[in-house]
PDB file of N, CA and C in Angstrom:
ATOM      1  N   UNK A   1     119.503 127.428 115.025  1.00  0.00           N
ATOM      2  CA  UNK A   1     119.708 127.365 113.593  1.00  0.00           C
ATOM      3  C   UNK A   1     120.693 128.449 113.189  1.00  0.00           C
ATOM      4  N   UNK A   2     121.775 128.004 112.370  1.00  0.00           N
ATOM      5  CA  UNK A   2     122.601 128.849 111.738  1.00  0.00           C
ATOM      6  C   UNK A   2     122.644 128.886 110.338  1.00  0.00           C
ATOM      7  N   UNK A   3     122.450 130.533 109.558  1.00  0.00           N
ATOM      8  CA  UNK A   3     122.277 130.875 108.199  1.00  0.00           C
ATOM      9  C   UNK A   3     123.586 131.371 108.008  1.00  0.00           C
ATOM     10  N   UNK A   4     124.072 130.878 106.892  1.00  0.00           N
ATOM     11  CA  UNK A   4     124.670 132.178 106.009  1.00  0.00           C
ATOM     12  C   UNK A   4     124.826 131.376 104.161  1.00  0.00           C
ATOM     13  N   UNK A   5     124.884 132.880 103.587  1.00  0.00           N
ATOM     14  CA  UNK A   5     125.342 133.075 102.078  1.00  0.00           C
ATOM     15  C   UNK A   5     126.099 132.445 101.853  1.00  0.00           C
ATOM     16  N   UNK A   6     126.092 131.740 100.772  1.00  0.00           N
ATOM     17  CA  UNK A   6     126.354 130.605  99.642  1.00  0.00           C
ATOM     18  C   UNK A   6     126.175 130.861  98.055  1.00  0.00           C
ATOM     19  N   UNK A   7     127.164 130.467  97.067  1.00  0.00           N
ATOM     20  CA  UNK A   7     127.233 131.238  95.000  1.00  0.00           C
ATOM     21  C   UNK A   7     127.910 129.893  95.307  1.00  0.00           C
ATOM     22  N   UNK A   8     126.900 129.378  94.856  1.00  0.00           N
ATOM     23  CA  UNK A   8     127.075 127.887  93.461  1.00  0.00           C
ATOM     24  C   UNK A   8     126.903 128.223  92.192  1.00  0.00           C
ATOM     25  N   UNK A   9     127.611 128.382  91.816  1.00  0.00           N
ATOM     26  CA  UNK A   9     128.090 129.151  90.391  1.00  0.00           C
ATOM     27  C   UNK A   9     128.433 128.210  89.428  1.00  0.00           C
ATOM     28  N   UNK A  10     128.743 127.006  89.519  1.00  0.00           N
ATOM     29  CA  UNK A  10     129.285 125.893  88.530  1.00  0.00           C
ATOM     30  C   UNK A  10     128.504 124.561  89.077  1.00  0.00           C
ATOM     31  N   UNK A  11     128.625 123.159  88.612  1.00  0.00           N
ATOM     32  CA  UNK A  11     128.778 122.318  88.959  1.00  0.00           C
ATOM     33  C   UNK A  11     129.665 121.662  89.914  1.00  0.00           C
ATOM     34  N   UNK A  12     130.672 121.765  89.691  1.00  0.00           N
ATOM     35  CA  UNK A  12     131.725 121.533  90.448  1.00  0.00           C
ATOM     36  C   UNK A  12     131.276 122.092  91.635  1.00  0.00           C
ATOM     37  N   UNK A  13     131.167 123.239  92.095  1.00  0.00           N
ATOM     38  CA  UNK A  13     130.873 124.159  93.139  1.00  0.00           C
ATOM     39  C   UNK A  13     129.827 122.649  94.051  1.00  0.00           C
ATOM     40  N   UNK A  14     128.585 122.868  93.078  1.00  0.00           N
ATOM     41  CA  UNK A  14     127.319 122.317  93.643  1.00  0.00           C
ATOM     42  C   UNK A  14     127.640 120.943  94.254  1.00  0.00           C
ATOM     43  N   UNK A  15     128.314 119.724  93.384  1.00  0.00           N
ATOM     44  CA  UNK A  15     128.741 118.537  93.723  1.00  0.00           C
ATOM     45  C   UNK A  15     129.603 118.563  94.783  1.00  0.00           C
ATOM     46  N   UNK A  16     130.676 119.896  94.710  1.00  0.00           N
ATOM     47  CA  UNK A  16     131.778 119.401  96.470  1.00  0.00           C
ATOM     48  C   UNK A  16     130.670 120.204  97.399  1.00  0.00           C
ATOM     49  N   UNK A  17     129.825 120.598  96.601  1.00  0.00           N
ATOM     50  CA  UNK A  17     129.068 121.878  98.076  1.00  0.00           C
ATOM     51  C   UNK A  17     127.931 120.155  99.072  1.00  0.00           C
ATOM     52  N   UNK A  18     127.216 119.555  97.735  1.00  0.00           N
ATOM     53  CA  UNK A  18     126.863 118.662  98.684  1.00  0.00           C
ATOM     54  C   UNK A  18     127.623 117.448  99.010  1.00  0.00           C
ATOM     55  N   UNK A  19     128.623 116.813  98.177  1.00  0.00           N
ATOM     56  CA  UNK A  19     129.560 115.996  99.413  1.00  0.00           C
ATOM     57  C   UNK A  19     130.263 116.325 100.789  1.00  0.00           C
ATOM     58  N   UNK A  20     130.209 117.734 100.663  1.00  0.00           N
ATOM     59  CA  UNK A  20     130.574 118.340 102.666  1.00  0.00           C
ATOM     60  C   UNK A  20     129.369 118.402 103.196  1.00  0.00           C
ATOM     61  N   UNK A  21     128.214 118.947 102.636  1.00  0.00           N
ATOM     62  CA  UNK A  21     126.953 118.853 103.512  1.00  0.00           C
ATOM     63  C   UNK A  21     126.737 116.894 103.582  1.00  0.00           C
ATOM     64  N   UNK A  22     126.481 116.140 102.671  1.00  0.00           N
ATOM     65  CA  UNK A  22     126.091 115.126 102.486  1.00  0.00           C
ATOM     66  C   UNK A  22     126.566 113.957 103.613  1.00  0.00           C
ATOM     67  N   UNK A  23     127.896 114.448 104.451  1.00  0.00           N
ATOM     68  CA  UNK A  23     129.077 114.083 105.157  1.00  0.00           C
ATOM     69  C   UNK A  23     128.316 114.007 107.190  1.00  0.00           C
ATOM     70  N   UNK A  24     127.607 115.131 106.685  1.00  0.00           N
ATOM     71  CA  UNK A  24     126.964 115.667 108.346  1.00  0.00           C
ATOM     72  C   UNK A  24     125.184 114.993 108.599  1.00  0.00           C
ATOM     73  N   UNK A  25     125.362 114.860 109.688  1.00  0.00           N
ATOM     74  CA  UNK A  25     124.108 114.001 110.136  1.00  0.00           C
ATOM     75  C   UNK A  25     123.191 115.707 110.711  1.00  0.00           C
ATOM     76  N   UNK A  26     122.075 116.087 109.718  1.00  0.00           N
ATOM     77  CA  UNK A  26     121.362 116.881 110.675  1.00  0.00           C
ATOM     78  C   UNK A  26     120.442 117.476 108.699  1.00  0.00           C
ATOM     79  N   UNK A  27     119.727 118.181 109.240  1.00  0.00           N
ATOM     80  CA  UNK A  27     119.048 119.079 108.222  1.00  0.00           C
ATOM     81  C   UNK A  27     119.388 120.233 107.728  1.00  0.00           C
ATOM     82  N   UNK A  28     119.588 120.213 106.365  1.00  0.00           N
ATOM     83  CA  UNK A  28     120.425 121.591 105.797  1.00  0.00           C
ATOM     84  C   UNK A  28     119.128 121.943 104.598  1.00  0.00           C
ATOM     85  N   UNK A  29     118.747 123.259 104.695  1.00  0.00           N
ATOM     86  CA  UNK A  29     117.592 123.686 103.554  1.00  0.00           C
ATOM     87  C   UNK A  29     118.821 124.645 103.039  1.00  0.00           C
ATOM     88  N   UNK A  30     118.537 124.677 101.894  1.00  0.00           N
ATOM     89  CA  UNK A  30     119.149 125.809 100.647  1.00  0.00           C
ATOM     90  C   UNK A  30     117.647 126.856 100.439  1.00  0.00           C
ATOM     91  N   UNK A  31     117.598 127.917 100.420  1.00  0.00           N
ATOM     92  CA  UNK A  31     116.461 128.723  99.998  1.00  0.00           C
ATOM     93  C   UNK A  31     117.177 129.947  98.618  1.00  0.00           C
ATOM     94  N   UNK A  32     116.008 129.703  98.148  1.00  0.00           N
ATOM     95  CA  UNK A  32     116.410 131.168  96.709  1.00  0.00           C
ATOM     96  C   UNK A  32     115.064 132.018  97.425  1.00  0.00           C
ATOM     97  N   UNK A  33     115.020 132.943  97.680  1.00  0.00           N
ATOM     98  CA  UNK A  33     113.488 133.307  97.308  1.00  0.00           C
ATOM     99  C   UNK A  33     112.536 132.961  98.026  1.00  0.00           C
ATOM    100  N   UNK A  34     111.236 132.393  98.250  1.00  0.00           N
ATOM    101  CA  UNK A  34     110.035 131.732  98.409  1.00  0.00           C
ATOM    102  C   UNK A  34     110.762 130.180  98.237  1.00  0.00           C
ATOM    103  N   UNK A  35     111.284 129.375  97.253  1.00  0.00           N
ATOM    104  CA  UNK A  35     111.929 128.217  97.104  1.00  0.00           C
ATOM    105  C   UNK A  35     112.832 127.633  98.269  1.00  0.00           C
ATOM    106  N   UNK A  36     112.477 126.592  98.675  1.00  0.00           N
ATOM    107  CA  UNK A  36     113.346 125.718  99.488  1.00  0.00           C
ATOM    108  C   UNK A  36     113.684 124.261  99.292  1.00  0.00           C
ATOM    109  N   UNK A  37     115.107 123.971  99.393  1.00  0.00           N
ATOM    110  CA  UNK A  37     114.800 122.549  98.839  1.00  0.00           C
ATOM    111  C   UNK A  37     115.844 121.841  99.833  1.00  0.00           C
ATOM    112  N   UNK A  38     116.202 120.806  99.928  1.00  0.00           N
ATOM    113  CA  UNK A  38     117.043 119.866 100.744  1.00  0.00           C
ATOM    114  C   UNK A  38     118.468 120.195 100.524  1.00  0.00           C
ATOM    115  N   UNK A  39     119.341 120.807 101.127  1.00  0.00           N
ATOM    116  CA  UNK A  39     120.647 121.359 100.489  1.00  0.00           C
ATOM    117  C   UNK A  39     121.502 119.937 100.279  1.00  0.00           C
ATOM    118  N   UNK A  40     121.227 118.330 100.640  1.00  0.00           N
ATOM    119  CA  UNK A  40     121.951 117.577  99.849  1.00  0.00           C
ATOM    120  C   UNK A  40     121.175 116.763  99.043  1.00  0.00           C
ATOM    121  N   UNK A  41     120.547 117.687  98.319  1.00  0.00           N
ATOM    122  CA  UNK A  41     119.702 117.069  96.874  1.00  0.00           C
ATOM    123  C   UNK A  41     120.298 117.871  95.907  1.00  0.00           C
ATOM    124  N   UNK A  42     121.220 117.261  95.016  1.00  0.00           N
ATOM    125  CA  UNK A  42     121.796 117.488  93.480  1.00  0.00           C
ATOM    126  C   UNK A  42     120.608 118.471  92.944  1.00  0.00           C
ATOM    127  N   UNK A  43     119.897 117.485  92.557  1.00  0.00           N
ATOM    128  CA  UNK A  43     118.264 117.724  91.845  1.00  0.00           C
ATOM    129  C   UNK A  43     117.950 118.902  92.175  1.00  0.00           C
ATOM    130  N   UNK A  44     117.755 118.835  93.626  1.00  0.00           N
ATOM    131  CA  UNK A  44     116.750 120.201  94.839  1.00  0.00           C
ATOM    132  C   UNK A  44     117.509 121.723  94.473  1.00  0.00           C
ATOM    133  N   UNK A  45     119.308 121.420  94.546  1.00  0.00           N
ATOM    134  CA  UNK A  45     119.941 122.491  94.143  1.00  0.00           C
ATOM    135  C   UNK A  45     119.512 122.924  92.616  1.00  0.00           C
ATOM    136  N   UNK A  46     119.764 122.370  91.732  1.00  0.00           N
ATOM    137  CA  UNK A  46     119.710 122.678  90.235  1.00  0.00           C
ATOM    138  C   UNK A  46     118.153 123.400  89.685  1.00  0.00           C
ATOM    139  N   UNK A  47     117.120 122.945  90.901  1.00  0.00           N
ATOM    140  CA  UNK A  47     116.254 123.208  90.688  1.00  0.00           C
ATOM    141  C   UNK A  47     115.863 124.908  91.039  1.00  0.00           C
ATOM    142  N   UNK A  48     117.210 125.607  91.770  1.00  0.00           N
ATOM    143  CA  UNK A  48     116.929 126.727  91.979  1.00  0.00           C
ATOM    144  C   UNK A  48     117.893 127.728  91.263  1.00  0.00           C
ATOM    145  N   UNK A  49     117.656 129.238  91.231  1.00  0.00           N
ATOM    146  CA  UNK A  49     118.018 129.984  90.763  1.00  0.00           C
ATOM    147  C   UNK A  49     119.417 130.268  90.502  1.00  0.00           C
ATOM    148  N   UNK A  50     120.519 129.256  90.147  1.00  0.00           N
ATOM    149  CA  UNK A  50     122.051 129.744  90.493  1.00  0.00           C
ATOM    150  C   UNK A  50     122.632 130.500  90.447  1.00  0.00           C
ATOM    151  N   UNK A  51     122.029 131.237  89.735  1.00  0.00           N
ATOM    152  CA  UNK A  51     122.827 132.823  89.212  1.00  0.00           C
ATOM    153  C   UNK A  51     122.407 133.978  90.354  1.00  0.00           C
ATOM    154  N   UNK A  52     122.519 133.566  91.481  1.00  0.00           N
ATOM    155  CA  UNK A  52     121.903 134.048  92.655  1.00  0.00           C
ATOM    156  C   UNK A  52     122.403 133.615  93.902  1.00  0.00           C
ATOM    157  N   UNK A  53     122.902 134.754  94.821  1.00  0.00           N
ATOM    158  CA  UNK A  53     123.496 134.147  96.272  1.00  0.00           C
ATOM    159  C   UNK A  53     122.231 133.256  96.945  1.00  0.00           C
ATOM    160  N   UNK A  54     122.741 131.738  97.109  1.00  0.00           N
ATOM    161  CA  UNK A  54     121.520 130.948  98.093  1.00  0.00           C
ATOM    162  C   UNK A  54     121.833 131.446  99.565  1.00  0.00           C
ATOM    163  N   UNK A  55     120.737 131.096 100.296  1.00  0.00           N
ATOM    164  CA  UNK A  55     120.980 131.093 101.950  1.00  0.00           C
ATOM    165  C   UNK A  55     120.706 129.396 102.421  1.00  0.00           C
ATOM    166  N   UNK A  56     121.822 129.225 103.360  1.00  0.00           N
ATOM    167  CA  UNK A  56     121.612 127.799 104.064  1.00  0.00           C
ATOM    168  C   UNK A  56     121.192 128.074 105.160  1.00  0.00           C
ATOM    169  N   UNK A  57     120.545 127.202 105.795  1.00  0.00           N
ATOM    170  CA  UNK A  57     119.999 127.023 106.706  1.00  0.00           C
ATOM    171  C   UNK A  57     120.496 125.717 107.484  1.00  0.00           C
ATOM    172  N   UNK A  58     121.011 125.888 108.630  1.00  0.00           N
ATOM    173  CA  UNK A  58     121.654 124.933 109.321  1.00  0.00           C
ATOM    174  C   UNK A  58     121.014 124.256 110.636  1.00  0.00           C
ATOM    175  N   UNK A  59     120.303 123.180 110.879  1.00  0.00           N
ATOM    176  CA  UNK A  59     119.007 123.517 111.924  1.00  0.00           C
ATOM    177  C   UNK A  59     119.946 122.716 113.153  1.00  0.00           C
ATOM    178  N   UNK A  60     121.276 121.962 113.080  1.00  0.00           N
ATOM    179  CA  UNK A  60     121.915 121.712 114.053  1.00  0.00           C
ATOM    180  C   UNK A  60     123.097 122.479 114.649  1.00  0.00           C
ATOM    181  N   UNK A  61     123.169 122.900 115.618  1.00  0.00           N
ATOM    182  CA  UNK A  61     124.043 124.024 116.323  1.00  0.00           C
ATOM    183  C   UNK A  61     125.434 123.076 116.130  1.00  0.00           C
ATOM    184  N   UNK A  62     125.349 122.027 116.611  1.00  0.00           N
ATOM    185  CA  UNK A  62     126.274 121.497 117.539  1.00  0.00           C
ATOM    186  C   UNK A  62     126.886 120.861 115.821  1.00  0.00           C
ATOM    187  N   UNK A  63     126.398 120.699 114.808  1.00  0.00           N
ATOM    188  CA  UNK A  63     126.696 120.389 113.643  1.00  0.00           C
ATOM    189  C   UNK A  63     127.628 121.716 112.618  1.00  0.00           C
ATOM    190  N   UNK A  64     127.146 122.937 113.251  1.00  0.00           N
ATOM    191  CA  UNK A  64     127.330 124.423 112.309  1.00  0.00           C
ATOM    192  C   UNK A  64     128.660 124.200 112.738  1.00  0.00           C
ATOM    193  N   UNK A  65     129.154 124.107 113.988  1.00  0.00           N
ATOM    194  CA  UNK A  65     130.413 124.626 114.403  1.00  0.00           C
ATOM    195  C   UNK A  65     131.050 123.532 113.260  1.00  0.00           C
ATOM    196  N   UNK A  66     131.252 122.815 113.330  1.00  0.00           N
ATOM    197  CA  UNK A  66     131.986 121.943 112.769  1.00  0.00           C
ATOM    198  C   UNK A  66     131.951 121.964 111.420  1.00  0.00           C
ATOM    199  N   UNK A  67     130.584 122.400 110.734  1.00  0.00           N
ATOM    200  CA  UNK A  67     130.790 122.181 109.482  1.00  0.00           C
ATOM    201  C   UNK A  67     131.223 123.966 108.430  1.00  0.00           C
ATOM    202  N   UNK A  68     130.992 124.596 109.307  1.00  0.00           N
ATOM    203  CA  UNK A  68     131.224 126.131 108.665  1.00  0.00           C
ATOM    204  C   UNK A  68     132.894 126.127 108.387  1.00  0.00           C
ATOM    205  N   UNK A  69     133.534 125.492 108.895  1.00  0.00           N
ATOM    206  CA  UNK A  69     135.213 126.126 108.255  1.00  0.00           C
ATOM    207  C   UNK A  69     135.364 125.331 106.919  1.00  0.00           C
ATOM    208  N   UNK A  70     134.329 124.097 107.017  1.00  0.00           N
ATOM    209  CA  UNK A  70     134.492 123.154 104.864  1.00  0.00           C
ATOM    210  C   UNK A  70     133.906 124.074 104.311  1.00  0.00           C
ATOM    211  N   UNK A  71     132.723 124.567 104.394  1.00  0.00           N
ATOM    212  CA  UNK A  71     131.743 125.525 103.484  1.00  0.00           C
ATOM    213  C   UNK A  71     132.243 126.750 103.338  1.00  0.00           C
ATOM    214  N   UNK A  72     133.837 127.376 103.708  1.00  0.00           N
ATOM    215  CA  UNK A  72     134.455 128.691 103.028  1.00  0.00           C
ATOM    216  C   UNK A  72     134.224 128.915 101.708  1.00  0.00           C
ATOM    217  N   UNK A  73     134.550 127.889 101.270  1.00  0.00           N
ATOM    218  CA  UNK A  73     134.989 127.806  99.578  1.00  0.00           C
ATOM    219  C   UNK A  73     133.803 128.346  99.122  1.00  0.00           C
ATOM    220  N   UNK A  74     132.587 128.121  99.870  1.00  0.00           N
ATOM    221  CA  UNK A  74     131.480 128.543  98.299  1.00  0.00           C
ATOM    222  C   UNK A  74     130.594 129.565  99.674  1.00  0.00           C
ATOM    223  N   UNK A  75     130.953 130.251 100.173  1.00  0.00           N
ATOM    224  CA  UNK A  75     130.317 131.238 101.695  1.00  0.00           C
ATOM    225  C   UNK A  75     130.786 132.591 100.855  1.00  0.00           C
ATOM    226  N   UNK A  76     129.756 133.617 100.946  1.00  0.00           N
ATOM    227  CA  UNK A  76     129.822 134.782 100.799  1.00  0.00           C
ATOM    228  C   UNK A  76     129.383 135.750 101.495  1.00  0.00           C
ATOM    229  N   UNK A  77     130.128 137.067 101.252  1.00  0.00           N
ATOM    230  CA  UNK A  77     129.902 137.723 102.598  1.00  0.00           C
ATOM    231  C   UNK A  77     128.861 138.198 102.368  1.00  0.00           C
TER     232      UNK A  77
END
């Protein structure tokens, strides 16, 4: 499993954040906190804290490589 930091800060952000996740075959959790939700659920996102760096959770290896150079745009250090 591969984590890193994520600021969905807008809509826009949230909608291209899950059409690149939405794209990959494997399981992606978004966590705020104690909160976890399906990182390509619209809903699941909105339902958490935005004004707050999320952490993803990436549970396919062979999926991270490939999908970490789309997810720059909204990755924080």
């Amino acid at each position: 499993m591969k984590s890193i930091k994520v600021y969905l800060d807008t809509i826009d952000k949230v909608k291209g954040f899950v059409n690149v996740v939405s794209l990959c075959e494997g399981d992606f959790d978004l966590s705020s906190g104690r909160y976890v939700v399906d990182a390509k659920s619209i809903m699941g996102i909105f339902s958490l804290d935005l004004s707050k760096t999320l952490t993803l959770n990436i549970h396919n290896e062979a999926v991270a490589d490939k999908l970490l150079p789309q997810l720059k745009p909204y990755e924080v250090e």
